[in-house]
C-alpha atoms as a PDB file:
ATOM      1  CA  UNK A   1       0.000   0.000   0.000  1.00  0.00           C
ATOM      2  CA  UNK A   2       1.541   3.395  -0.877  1.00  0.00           C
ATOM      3  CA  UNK A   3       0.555   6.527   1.586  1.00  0.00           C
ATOM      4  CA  UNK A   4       0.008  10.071  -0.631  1.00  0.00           C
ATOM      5  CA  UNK A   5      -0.127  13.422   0.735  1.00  0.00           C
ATOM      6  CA  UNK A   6      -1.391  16.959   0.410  1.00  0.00           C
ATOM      7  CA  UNK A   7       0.156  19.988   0.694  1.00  0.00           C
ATOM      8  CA  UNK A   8      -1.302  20.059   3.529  1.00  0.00           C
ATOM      9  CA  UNK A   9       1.602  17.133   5.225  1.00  0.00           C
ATOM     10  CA  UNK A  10       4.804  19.107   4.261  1.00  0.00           C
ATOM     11  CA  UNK A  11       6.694  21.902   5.190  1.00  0.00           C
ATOM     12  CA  UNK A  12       7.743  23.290   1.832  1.00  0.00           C
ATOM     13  CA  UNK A  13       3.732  23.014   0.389  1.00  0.00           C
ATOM     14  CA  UNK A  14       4.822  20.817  -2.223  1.00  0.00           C
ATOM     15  CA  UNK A  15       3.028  17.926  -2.743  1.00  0.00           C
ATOM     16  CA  UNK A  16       5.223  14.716  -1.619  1.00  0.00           C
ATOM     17  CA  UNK A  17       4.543  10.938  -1.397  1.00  0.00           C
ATOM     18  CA  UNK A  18       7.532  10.635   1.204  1.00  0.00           C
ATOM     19  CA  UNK A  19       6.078   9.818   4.792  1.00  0.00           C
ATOM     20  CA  UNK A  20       5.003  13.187   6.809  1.00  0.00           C
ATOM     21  CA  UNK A  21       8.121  13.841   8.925  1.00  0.00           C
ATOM     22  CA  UNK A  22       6.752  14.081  13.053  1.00  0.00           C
ATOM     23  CA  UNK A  23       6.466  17.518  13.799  1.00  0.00           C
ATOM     24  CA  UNK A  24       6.219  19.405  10.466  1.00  0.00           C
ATOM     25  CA  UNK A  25       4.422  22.745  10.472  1.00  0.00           C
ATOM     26  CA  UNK A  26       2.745  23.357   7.202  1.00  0.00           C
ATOM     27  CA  UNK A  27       3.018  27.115   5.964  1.00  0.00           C
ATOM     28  CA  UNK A  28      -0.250  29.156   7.298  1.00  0.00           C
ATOM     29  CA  UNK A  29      -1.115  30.140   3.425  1.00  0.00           C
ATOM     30  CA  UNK A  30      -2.097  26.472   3.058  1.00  0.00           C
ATOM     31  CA  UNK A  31      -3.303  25.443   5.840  1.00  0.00           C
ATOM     32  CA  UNK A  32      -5.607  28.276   7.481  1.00  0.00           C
ATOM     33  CA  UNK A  33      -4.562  31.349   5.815  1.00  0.00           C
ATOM     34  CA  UNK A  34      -6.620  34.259   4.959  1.00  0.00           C
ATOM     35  CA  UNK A  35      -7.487  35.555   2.053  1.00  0.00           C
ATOM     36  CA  UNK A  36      -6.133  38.833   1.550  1.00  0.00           C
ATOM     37  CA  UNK A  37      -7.473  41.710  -1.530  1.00  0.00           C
ATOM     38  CA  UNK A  38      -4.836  44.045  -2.889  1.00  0.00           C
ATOM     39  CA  UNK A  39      -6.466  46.641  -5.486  1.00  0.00           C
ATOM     40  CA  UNK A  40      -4.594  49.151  -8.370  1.00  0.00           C
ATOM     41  CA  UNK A  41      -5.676  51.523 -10.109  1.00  0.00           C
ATOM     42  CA  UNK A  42      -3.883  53.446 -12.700  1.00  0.00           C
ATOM     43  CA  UNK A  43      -5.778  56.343 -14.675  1.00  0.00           C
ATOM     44  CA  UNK A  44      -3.321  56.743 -17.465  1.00  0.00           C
ATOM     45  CA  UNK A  45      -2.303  60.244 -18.245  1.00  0.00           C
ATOM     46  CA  UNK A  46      -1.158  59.604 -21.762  1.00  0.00           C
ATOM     47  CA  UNK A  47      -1.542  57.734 -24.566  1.00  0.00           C
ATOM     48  CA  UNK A  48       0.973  54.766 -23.654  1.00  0.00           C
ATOM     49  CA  UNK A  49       3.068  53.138 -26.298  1.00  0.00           C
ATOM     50  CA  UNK A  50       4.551  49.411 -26.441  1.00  0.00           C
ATOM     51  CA  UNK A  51       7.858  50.792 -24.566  1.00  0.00           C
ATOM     52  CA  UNK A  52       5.789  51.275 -21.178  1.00  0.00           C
ATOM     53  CA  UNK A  53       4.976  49.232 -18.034  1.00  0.00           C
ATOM     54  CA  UNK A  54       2.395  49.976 -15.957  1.00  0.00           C
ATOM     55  CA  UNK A  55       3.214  48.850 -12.363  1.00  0.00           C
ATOM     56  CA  UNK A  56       0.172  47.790  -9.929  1.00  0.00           C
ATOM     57  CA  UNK A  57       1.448  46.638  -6.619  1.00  0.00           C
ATOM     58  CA  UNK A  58       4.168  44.033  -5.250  1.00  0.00           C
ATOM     59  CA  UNK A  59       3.551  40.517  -3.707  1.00  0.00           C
ATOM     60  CA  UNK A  60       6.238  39.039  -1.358  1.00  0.00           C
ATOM     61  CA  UNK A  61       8.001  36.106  -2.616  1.00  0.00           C
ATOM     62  CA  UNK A  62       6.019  33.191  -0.326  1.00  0.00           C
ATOM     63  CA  UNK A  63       2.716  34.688  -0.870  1.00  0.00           C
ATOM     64  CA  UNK A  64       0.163  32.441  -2.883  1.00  0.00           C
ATOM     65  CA  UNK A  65      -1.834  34.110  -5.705  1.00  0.00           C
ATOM     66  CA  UNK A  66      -5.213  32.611  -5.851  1.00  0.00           C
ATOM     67  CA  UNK A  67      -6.890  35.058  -8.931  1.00  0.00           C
ATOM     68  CA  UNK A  68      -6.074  37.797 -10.655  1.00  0.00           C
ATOM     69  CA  UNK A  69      -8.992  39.844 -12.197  1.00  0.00           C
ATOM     70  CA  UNK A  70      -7.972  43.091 -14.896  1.00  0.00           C
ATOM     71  CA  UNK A  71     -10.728  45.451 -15.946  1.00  0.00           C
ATOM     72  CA  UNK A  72     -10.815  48.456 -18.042  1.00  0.00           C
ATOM     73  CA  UNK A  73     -13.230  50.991 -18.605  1.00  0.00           C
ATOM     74  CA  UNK A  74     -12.382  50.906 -22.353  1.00  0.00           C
ATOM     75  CA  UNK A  75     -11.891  54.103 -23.018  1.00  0.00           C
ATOM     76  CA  UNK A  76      -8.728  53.464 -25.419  1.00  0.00           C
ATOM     77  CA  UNK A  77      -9.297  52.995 -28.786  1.00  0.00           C
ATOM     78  CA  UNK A  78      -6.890  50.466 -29.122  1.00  0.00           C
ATOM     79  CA  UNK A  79      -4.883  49.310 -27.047  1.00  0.00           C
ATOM     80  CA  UNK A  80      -3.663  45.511 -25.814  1.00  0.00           C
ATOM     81  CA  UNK A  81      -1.418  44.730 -22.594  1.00  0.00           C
ATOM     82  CA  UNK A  82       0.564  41.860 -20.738  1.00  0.00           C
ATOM     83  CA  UNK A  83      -0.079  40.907 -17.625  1.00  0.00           C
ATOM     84  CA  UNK A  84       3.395  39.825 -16.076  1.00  0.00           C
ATOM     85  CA  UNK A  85       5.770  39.966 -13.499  1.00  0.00           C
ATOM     86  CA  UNK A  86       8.965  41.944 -12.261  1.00  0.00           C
ATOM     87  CA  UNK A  87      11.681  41.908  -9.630  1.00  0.00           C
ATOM     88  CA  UNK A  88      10.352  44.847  -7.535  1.00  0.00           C
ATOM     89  CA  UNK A  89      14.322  45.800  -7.458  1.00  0.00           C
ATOM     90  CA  UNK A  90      15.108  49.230  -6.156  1.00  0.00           C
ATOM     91  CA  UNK A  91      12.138  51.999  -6.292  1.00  0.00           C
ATOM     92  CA  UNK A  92      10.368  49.524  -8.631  1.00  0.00           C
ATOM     93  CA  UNK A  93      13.125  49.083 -11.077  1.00  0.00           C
ATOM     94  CA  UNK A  94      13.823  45.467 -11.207  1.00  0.00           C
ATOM     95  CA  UNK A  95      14.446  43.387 -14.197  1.00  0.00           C
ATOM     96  CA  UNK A  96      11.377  41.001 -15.458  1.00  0.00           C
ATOM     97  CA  UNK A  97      10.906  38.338 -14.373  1.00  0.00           C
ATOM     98  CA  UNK A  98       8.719  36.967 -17.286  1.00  0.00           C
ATOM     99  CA  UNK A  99       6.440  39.831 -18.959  1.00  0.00           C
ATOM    100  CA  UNK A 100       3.415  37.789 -20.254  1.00  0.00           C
ATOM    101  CA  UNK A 101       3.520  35.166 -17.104  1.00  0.00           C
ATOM    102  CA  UNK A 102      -0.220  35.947 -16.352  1.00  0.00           C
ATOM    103  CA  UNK A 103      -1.915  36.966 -19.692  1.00  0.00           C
ATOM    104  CA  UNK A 104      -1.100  38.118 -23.281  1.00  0.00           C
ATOM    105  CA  UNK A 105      -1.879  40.751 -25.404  1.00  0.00           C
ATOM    106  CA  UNK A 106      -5.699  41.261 -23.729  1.00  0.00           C
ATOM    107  CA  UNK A 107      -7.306  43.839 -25.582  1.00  0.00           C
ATOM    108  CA  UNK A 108      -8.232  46.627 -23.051  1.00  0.00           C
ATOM    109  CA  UNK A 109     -10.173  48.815 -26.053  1.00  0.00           C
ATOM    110  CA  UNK A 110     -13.351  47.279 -25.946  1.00  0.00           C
ATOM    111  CA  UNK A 111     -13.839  47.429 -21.267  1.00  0.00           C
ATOM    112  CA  UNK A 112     -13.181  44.885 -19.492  1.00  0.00           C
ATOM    113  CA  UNK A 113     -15.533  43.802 -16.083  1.00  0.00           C
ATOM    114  CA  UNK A 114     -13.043  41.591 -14.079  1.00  0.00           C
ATOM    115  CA  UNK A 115     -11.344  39.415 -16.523  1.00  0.00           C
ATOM    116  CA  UNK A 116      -9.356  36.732 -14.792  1.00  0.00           C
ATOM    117  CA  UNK A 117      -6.587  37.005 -16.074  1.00  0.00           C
ATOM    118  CA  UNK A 118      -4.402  34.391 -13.483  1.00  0.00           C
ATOM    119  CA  UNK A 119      -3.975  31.499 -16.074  1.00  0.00           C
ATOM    120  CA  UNK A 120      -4.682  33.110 -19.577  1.00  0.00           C
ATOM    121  CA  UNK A 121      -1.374  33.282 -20.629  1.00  0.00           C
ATOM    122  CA  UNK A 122      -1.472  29.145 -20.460  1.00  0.00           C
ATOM    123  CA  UNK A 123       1.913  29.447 -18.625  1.00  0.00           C
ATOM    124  CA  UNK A 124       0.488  28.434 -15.507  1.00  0.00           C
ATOM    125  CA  UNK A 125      -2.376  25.690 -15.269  1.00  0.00           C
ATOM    126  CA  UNK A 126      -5.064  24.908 -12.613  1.00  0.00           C
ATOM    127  CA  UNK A 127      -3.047  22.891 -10.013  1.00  0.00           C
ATOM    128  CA  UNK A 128      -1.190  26.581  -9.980  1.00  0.00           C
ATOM    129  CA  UNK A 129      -4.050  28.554  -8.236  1.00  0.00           C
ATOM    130  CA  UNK A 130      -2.275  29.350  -4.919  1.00  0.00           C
ATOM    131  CA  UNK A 131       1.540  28.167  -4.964  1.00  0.00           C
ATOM    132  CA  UNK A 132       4.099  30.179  -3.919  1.00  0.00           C
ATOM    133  CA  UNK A 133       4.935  33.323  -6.056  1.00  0.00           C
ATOM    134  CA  UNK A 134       8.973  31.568  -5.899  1.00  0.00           C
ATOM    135  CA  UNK A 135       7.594  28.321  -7.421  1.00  0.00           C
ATOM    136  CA  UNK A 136       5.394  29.996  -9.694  1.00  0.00           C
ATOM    137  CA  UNK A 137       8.438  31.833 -10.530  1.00  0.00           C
ATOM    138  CA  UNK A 138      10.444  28.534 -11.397  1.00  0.00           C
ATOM    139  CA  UNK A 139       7.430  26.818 -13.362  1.00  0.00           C
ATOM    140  CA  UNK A 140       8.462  29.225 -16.675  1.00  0.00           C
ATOM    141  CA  UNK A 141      11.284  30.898 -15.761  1.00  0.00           C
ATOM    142  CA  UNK A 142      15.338  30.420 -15.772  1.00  0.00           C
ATOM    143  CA  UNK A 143      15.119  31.522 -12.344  1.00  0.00           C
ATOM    144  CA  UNK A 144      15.430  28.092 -10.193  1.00  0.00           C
ATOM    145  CA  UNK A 145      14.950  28.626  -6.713  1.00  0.00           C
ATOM    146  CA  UNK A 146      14.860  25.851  -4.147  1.00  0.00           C
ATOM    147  CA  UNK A 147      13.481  27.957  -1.588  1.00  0.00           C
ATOM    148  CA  UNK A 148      11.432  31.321  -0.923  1.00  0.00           C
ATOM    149  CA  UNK A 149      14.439  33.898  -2.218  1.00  0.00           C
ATOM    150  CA  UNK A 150      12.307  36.550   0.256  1.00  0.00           C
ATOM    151  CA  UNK A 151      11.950  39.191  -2.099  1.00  0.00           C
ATOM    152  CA  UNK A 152       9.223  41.126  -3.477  1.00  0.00           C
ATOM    153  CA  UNK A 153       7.688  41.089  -7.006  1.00  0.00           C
ATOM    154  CA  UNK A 154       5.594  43.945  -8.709  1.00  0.00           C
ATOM    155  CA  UNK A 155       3.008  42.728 -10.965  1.00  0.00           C
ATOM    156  CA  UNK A 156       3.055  44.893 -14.424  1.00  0.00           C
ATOM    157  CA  UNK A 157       1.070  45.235 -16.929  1.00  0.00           C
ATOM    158  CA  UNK A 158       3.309  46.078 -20.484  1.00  0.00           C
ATOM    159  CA  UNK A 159       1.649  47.775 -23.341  1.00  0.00           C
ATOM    160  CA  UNK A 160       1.545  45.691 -26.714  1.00  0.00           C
ATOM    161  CA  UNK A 161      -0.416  47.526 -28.676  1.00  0.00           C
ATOM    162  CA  UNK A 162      -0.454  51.272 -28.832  1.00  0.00           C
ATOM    163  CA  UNK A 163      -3.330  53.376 -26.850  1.00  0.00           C
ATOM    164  CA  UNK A 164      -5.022  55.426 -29.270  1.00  0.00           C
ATOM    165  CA  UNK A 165      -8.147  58.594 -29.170  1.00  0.00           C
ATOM    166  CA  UNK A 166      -8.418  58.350 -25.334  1.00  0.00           C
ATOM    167  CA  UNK A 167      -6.631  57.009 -22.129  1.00  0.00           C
ATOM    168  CA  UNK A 168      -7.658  54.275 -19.997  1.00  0.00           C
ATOM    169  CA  UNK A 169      -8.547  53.846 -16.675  1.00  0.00           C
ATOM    170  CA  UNK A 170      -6.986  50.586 -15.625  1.00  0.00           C
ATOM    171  CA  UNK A 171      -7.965  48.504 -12.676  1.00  0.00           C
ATOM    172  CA  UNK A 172      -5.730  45.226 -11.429  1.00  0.00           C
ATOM    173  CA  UNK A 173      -7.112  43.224  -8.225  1.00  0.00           C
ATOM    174  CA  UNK A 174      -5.601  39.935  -6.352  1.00  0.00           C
ATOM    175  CA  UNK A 175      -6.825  37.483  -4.139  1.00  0.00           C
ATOM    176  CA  UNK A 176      -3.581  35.799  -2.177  1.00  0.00           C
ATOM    177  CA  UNK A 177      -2.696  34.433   0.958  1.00  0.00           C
ATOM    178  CA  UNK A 178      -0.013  35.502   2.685  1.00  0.00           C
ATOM    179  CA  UNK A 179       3.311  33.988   3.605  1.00  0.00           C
ATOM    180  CA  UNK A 180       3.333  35.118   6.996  1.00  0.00           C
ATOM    181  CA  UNK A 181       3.210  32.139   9.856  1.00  0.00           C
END
């Protein structure tokens, strides 16, 4: 008879089919975290060309994205972003991470009510709702860490198509647990 377990049995919240180890404390975003809401909004000023990111807000490294929603009031005429992710780095700086992890090219002319947006992209499937920001990190990414680097990522939106006739009001909200505990 072979034993499975969850997440739910290990320290790392990987799933493992090694025996739980006596005394193992499973991270709190897996096994009674709360939900947390982070919100962004970002009334563009300009017209915004395929050289620009749009920066939202930052998620610690060990924190576990459960959905990402984008809307738009589609004001643009055209206009088409990325939904991706970058080293927060030094006043929001950093290098990317992978620019398209979360979504491509979603057309932002035409409003958007809540899209998710989490798993468009196809990068990341359905077992990927809520693992760690690191692993999700690792799934696509030349980046191969073997544990939470404890660092902070910004999630970006980058233009890919030209805004055109009016700017947008853009609007990026997460659900996540936290890595805290």
């Amino acid at each position: 008879m072979a034993r499975y377990f969850s997440d739910h049995f290990t320290a790392t919240g990987v799933t493992q089919t090694a025996l739980q180890v006596p005394g193992t404390v499973t991270a709190s975003g897996v096994n009674h975290g709360r939900i947390y809401y982070k919100r962004a909004q970002l009334t563009v000023l300009g017209l915004n060309s395929t050289t620009d990111e749009l920066r939202f807000f930052s998620l610690n490294s060990g924190d576990r994205l459960l959905e990402l929603w984008l809307s738009s009031d589609g004001a643009a005429g055209a206009g088409a972003v990325d939904v991706g992710l970058y080293e927060s780095g030094r006043d929001h700086t950093g290098t990317v991470v992978d620019a398209n992890m979360f979504a491509t090219a979603i057309d932002i002319s035409s409003g958007l009510d809540r899209d998710e947006v989490l798993l468009e992209a196809e990068v990341l499937q359905h077992e990927s709702h809520g693992i760690m920001m690191w692993e999700a990190v690792n799934v696509f990414s030349s980046a191969t860490y073997a544990v939470d680097p404890l660092i902070n990522f910004d999630v970006t939106c980058n233009v890919t198509t030209d805004f055109t006739t009016t700017a947008p009001v853009l609007v990026l909200e997460a659900y996540y647990t936290s890595s805290g505990g």
